[in-house]
Protein backbone atom coordinates (compact mmCIF):
# COMPACT_ATOMS: atom_id res chain seq x y z
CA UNK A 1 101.30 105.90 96.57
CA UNK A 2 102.34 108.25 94.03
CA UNK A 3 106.51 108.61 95.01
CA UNK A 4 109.42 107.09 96.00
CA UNK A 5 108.42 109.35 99.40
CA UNK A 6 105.30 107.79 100.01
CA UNK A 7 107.53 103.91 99.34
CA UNK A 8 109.86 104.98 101.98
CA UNK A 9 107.40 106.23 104.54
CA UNK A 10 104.95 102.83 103.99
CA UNK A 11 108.07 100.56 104.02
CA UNK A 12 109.39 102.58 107.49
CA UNK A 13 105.59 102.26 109.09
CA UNK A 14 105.79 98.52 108.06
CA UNK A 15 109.23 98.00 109.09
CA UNK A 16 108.71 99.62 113.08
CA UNK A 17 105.99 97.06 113.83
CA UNK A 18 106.95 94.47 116.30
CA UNK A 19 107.32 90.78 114.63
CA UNK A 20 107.94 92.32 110.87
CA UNK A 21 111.22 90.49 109.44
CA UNK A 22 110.59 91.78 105.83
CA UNK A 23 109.32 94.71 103.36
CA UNK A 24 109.43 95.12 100.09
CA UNK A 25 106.95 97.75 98.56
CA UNK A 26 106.86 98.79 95.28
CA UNK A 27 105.73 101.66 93.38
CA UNK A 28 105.07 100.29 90.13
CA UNK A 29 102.69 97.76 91.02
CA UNK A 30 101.23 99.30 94.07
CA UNK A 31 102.10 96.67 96.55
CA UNK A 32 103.97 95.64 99.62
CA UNK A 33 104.74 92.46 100.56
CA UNK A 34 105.88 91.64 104.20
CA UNK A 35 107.03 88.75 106.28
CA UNK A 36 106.14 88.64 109.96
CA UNK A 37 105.73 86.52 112.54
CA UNK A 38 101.72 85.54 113.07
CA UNK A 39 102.71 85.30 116.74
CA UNK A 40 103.94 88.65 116.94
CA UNK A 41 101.37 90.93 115.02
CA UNK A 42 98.32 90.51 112.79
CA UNK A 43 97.50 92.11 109.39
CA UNK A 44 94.51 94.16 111.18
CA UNK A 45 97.89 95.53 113.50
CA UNK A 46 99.74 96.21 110.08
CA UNK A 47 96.92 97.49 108.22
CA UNK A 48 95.99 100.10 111.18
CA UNK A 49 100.01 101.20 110.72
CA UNK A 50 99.61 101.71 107.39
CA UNK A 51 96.79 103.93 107.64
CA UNK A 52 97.43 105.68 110.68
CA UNK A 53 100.59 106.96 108.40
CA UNK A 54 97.94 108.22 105.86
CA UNK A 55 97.54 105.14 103.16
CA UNK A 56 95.41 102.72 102.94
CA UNK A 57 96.74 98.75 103.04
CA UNK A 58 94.19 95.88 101.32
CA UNK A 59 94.70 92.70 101.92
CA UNK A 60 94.54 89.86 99.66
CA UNK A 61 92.31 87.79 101.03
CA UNK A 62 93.43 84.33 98.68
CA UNK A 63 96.78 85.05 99.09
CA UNK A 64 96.09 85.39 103.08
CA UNK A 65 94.02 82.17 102.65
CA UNK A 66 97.42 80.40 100.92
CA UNK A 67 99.54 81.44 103.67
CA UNK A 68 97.38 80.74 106.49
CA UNK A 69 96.89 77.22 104.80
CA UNK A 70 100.66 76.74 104.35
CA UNK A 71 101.60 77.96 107.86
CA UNK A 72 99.51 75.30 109.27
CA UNK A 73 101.02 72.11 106.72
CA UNK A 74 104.39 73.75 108.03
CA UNK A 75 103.29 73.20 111.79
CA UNK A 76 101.96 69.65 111.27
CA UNK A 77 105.17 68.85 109.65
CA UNK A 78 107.05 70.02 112.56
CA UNK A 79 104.79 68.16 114.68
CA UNK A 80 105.26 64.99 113.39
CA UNK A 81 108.44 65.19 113.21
């Protein structure tokens, strides 16, 4: 991403997809951080968005580890309780 254009246009891409609560991209550290629903898409789904648009999206894969890791404690949690 090299402008505020190219910010808007991933953060729009991001934003149609079906189960995507939250984006925040930003142009100074190259990055975009979104909250979704697992249930609803996937980051292959958000990924293929991004790119059909014309960037490219990388995921990283320890903080994709963390989540997936804390999504599950948060599950067990609920069903113990």
């Amino acid at each position: 991403m090299t402008c505020a254009g190219c910010v808007a246009s991933v953060e729009k891409v991001l934003r149609a997809q079906a189960g995507v609560n939250e984006v925040n991209v930003n142009l100074a550290t190259n990055t975009a951080m979104v909250a979704y629903d697992e249930g609803a898409v996937n980051e292959a789904a958000l990924k293929g968005a991004v790119q059909a648009a014309g960037y490219d999206l990388l995921i990283d894969e320890a903080e994709a580890s963390a989540t997936e890791a804390e999504q599950r404690q948060r599950d067990q949690l609920v069903a113990l309780k």
